[in-house]
Protein backbone atom coordinates (compact mmCIF):
# COMPACT_ATOMS: atom_id res chain seq x y z
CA UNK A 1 110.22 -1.58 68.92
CA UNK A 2 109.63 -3.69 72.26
CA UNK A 3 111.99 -5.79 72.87
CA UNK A 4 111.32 -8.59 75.89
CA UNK A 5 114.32 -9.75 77.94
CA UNK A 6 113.43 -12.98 79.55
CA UNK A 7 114.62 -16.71 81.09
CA UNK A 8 113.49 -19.31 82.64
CA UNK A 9 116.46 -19.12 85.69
CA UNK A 10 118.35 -16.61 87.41
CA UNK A 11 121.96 -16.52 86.66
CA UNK A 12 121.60 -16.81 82.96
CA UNK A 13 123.11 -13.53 82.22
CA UNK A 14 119.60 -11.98 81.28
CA UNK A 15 120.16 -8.84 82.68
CA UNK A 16 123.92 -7.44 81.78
CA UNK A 17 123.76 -8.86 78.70
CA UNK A 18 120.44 -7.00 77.67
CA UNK A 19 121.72 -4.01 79.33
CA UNK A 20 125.12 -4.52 77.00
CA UNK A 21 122.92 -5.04 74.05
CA UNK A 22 121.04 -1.98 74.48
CA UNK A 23 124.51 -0.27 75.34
CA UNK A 24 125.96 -0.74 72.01
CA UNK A 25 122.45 -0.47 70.17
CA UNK A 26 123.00 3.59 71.41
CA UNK A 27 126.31 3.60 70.47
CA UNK A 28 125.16 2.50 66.78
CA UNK A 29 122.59 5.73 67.08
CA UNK A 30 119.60 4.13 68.17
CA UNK A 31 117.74 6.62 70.99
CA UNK A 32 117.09 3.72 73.46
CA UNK A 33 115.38 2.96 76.64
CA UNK A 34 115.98 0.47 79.23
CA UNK A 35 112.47 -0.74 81.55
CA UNK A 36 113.08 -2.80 84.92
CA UNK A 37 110.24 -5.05 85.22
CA UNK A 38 112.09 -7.64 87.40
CA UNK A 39 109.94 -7.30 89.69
CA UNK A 40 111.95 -8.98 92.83
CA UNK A 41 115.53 -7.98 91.80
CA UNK A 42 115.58 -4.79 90.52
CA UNK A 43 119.34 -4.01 89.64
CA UNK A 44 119.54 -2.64 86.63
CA UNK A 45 120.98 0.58 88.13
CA UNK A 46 124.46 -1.76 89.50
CA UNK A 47 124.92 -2.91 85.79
CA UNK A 48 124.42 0.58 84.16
CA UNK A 49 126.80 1.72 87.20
CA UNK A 50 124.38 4.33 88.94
CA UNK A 51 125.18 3.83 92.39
CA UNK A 52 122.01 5.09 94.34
CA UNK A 53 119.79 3.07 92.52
CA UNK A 54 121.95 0.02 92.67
CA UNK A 55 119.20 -1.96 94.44
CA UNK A 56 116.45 0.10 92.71
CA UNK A 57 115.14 3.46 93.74
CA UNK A 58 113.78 4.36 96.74
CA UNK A 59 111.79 7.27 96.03
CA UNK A 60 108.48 5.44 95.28
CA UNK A 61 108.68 6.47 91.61
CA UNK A 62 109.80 3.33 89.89
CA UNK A 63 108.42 0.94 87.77
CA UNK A 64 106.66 -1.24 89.96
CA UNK A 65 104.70 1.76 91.96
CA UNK A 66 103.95 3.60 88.53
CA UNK A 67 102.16 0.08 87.34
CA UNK A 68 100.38 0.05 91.07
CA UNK A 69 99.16 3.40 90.69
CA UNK A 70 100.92 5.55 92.98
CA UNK A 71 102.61 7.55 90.86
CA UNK A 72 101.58 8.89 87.47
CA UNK A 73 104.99 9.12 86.33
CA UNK A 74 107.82 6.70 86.52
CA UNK A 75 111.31 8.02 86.81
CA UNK A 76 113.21 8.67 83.74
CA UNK A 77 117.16 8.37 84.10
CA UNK A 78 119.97 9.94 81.43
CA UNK A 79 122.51 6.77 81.51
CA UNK A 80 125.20 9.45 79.87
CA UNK A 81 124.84 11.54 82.74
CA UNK A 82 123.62 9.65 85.74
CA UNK A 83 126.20 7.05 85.75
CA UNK A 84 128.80 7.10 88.28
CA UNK A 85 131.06 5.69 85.72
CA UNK A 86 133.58 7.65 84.33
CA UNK A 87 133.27 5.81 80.92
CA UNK A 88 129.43 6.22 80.51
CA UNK A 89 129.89 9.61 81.52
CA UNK A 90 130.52 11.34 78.10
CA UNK A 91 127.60 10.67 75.12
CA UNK A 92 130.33 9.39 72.10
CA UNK A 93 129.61 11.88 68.91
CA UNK A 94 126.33 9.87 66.95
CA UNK A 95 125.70 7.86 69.98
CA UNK A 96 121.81 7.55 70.76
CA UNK A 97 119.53 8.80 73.75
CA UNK A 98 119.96 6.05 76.46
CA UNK A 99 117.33 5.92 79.65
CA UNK A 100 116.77 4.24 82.43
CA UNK A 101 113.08 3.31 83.71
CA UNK A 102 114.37 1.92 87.38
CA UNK A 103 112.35 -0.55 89.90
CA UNK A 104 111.76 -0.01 93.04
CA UNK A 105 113.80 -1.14 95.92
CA UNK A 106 112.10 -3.91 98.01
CA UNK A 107 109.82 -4.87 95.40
CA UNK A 108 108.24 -7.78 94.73
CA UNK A 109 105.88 -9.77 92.19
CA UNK A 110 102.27 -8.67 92.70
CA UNK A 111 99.00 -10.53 90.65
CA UNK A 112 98.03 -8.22 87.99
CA UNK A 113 95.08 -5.80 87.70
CA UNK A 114 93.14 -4.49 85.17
CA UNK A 115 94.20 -0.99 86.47
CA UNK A 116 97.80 -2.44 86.24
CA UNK A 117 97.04 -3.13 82.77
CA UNK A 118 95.76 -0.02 81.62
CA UNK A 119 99.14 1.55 83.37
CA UNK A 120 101.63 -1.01 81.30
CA UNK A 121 99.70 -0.16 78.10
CA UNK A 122 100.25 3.76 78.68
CA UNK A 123 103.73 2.96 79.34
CA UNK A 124 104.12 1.27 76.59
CA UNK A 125 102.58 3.49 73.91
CA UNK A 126 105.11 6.29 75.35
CA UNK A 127 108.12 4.16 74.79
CA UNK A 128 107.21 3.49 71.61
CA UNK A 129 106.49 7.59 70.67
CA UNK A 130 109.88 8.49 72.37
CA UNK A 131 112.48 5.44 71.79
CA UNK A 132 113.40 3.59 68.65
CA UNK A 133 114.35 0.50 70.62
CA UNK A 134 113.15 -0.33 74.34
CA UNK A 135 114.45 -3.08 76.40
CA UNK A 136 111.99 -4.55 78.83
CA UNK A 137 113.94 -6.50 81.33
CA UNK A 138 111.30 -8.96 82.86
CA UNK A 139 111.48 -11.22 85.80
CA UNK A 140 112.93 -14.81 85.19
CA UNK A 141 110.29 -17.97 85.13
CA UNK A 142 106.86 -17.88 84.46
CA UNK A 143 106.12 -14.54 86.23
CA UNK A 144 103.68 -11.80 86.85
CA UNK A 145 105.92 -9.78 84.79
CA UNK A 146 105.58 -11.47 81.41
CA UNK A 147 101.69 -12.38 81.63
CA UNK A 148 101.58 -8.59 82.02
CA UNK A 149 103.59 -7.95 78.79
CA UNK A 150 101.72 -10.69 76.91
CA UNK A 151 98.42 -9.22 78.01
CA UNK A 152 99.21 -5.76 76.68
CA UNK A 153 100.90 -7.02 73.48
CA UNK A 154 98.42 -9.89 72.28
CA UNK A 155 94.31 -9.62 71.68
CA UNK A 156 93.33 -7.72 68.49
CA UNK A 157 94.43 -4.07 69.44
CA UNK A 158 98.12 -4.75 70.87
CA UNK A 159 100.16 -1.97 71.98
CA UNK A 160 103.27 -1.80 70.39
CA UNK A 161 103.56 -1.89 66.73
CA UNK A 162 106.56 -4.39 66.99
CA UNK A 163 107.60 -6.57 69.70
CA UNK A 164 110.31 -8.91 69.69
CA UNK A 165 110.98 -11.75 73.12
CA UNK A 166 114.58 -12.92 73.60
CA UNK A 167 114.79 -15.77 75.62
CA UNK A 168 118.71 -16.00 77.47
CA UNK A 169 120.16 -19.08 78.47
CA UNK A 170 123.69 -20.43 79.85
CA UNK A 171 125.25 -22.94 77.31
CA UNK A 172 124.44 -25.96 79.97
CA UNK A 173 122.06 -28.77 80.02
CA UNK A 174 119.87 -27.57 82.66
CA UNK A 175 119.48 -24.53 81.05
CA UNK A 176 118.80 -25.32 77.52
CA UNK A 177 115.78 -27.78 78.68
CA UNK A 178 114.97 -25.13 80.80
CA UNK A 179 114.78 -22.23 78.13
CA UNK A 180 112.49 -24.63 75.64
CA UNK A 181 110.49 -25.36 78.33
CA UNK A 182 109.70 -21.72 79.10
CA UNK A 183 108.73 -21.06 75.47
CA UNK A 184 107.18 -24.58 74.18
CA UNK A 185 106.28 -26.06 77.69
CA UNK A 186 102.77 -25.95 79.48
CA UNK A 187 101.84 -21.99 80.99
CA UNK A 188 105.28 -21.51 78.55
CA UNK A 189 105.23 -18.15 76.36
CA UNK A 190 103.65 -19.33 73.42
CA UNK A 191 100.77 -21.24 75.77
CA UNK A 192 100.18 -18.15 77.83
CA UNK A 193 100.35 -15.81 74.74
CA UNK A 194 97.44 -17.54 73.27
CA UNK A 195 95.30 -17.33 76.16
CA UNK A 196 95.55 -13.54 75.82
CA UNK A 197 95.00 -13.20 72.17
CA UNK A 198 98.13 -14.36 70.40
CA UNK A 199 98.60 -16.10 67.27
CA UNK A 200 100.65 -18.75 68.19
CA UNK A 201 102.84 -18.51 64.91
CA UNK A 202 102.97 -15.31 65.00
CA UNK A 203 104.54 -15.09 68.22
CA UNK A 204 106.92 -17.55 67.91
CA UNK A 205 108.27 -15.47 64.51
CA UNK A 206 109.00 -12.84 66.77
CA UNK A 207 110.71 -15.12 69.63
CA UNK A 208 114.93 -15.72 69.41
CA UNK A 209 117.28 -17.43 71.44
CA UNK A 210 120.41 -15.90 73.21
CA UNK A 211 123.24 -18.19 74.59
CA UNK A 212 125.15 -16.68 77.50
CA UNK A 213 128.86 -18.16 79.05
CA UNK A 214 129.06 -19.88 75.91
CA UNK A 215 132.81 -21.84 75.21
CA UNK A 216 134.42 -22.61 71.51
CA UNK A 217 135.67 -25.68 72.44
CA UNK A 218 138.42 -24.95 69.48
CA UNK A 219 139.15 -21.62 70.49
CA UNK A 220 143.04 -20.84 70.50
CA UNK A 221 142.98 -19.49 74.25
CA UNK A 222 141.92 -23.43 75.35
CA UNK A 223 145.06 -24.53 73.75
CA UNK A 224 146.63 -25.08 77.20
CA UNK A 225 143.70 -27.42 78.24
CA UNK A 226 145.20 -31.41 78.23
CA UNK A 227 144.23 -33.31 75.55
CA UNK A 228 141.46 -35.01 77.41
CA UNK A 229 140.25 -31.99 78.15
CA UNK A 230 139.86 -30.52 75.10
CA UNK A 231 138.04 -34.07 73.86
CA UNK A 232 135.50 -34.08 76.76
CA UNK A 233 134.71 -30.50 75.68
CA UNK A 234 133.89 -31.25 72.25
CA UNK A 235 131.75 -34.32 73.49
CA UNK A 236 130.13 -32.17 75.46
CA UNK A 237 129.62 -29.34 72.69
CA UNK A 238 128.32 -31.50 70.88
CA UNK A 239 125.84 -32.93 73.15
CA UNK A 240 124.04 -29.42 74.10
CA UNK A 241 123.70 -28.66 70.05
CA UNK A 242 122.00 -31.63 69.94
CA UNK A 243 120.04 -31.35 72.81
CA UNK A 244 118.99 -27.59 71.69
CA UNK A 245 117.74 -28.90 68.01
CA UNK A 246 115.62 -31.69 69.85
CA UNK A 247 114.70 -28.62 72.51
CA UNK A 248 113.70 -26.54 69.39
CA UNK A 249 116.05 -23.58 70.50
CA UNK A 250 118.94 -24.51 68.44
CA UNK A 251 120.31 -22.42 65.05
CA UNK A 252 116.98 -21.78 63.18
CA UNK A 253 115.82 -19.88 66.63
CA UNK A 254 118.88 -18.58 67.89
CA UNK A 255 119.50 -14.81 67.13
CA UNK A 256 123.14 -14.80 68.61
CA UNK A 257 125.70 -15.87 71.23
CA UNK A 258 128.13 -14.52 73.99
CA UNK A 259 131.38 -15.87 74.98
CA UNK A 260 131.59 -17.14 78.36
CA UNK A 261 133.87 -13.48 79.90
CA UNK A 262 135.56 -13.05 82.96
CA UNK A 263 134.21 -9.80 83.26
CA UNK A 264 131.03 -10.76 83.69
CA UNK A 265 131.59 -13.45 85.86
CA UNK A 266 132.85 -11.59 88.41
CA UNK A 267 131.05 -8.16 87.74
CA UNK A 268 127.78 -7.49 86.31
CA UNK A 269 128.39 -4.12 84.26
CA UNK A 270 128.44 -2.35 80.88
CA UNK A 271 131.35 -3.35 79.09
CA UNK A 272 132.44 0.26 77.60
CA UNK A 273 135.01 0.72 74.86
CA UNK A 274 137.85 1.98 78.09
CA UNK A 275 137.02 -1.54 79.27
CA UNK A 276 138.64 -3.23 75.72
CA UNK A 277 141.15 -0.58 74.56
CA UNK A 278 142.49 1.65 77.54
CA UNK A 279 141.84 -1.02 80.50
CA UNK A 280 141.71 -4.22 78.46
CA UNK A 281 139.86 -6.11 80.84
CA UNK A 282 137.54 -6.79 77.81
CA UNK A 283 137.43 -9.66 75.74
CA UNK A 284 136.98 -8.46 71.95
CA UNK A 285 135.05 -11.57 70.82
CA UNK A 286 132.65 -10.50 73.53
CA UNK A 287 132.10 -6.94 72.80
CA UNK A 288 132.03 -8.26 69.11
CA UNK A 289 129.18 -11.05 70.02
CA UNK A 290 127.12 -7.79 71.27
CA UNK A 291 127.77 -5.52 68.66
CA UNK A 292 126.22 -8.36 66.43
CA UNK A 293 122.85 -8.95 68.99
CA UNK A 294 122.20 -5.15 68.65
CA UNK A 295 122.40 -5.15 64.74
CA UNK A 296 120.39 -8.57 64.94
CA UNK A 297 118.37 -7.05 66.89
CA UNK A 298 116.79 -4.61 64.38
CA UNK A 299 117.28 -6.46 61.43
CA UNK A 300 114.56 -7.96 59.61
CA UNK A 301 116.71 -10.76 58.25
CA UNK A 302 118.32 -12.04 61.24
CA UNK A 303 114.32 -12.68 62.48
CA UNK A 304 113.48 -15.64 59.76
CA UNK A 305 113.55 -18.96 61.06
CA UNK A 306 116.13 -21.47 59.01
C-alpha cells in the first residue's frame, strides 16, 4: 500500500504527524517505508531525528535527483539504526522494517517529465515489492509533487495495487476551506486525478481527512479556562463541524484526529514510547490518536464513507 501525505498549507502538521503514523504502524509490525517528495522542504530526516540529513542529504542521491535521473538509486536509510536518537535506536521485539527515502538538500519543485515519470513508476513498483505500507510525504498545495503521484497511480495500468491520499488539516477555519478546496476545488485532487485517468469515485473512496492541533473543548485539562472561555470554545467547535460538513471533509471523510500537543508545537519529532512513560513529555491521548490513524490506516472498514 501507497499511502499519500498531503495539504493544502504548510504548518498543518503534514509531515510529523505522517512520520508518527508510520512510526507506530512499525511498531504494530508493519515493514514500512517513509518517501520525501516535498520537494522544497525536505526535512523528514529532523523529524525521524537523523541529524546529517536534517535539511535533506547532500550527497546527490535523494529523492528528487533519483526522479531527475542522476542517480539510479535513491538512498535507502535504517530509521532503527540511523537515528541519532537514543529512543529510535533499538528495533522493539515484533517491531517492523522502517526506511527512510530522503530529499535532497536545496531542492526545489521542477515541471515533470516523461523520463521523471517512468523513474516515479519504478520507484513505486519497488516500494510496493519490499514494504507493506509506504508513506509518500508530498509537497503542500497543488504541486509538482502530487500531479506526479496522480500520473503514475491513475490511467488504466496504475502502479500500485492500493493507494490511499490523506489530506491533513489544522482544526481552523482557514484551513478546513482550505483542505476541501484542495480535494473538491478547481486543479483540486479529484479534478487533476481525472485528467490523468482517474475515476472520480473511485478516488475519492480512497481519499480521508486528518485533523491536526485539534482541542476538546470539554476536555478536563481546559477546566481552568473562565467560563467565557470555555463557551466561546464550544461556539467555535461548533462552527468548524459545521463548516467541515458544508466543506464535505467532515465525519463521513475523516479517518481520524490529533490533539493539539505541546510537543509538537515546539518540536517536530517522533513521539517514542521514552517520550510518554520514562520522559513524559507525551500526551497519551496523542500517542493514542496515532496508534488509531495507523490501524485506520490499513483497515478496510475505517475506508467506507458514512
Amino acid at each position: 500500500m501507497i499511502v499519500f501525505a498531503t495539504s493544502d498549507k504548510g504548518g498543518t502538521g503534514r509531515s510529523v504527524t505522517s512520520s508518527n503514523i508510520l512510526f507506530r504502524t512499525a511498531l504494530q509490525g508493519v515493514d514500512v517505508c517513509y518517501v520525501d517528495f516535498d520537494f522544497g522542504s525536505p526535512t523528514s530526516g529532523a523529524i525521524f531525528g537523523v541529524d546529517m540529513i536534517r535539511s535533506g542529504t547532500t550527497t546527490e542521491r535523494g529523492v528528487h535527483s533519483y526522479l531527475q535521473g542522476k542517480v539510479t538509486d535513491p538512498e535507502f536509510y535504517d530509521l532503527w539504526t540511523a537515528s541519532d536518537r537514543q529512543s529510535m535506536r533499538a528495533r522493539p521485539p515484533g517491531a517492523g522494517r522502517m526506511v527512510l527515502l530522503p530529499g535532497d538538500a536545496g531542492g526545489g519543485e521542477f515541471p515533470i517529465t516523461p523520463p521523471m515519470l517512468e523513474q516515479c513508476r519504478k520507484l513505486f513498483l519497488r516500494l510496493e515489492e519490499e514494504f507493506e505500507v509506504s508513506f509518500v510525504d508530498l509537497s503542500a498545495g497543488r504541486s509538482y509533487a502530487t500531479q506526479m503521484a496522480l500520473a503514475v497511480t491513475g490511467g488504466p495500468d496504475p502502479v500500485a495495487k492500493l493507494s490511499r491520499w490523506l489530506v491533513f488539516h489544522r482544526w481552523t477555519h482557514q484551513h478546513v476551506v482550505a483542505a476541501g478546496a484542495l480535494v473538491y476545488g478547481e486543479r483540486g485532487i479529484l479534478d487533476t486525478g481525472v485528467k490523468l485517468g482517474h475515476d472520480r469515485e473511485d478516488l475519492l473512496d480512497r481519499l480521508r481527512f486528518v485533523r491536526t492541533a485539534t482541542i476538546d473543548p470539554n476536555a478536563p485539562d481546559l477546566a481552568g479556562l473562565r467560563p467565557a472561555q470555555l463557551a466561546w470554545l464550544r461556539e467555535r467547535h461548533q462552527e468548524l463541524l459545521t463548516l467541515a460538513r458544508e466543506q464535505r471533509v467532515g465525519r463521513g471523510m475523516l479517518l481520524g484526529s490529533v490533539p493539539l500537543d505541546p510537543v509538537f508545537q515546539w518540536h517536530e519529532q517522533i513521539l517514542t514510547n521514552s517520550d510518554l512513560y520514562a520522559k513524559g513529555v507525551a500526551n497519551p491521548a496523542t500517542i493514542e490518536a496515532l496508534e488509531e490513524l495507523a490501524r485506520n490506516v490499513r483497515d478496510v472498514s475505517a475506508w467506507e464513507r458514512l
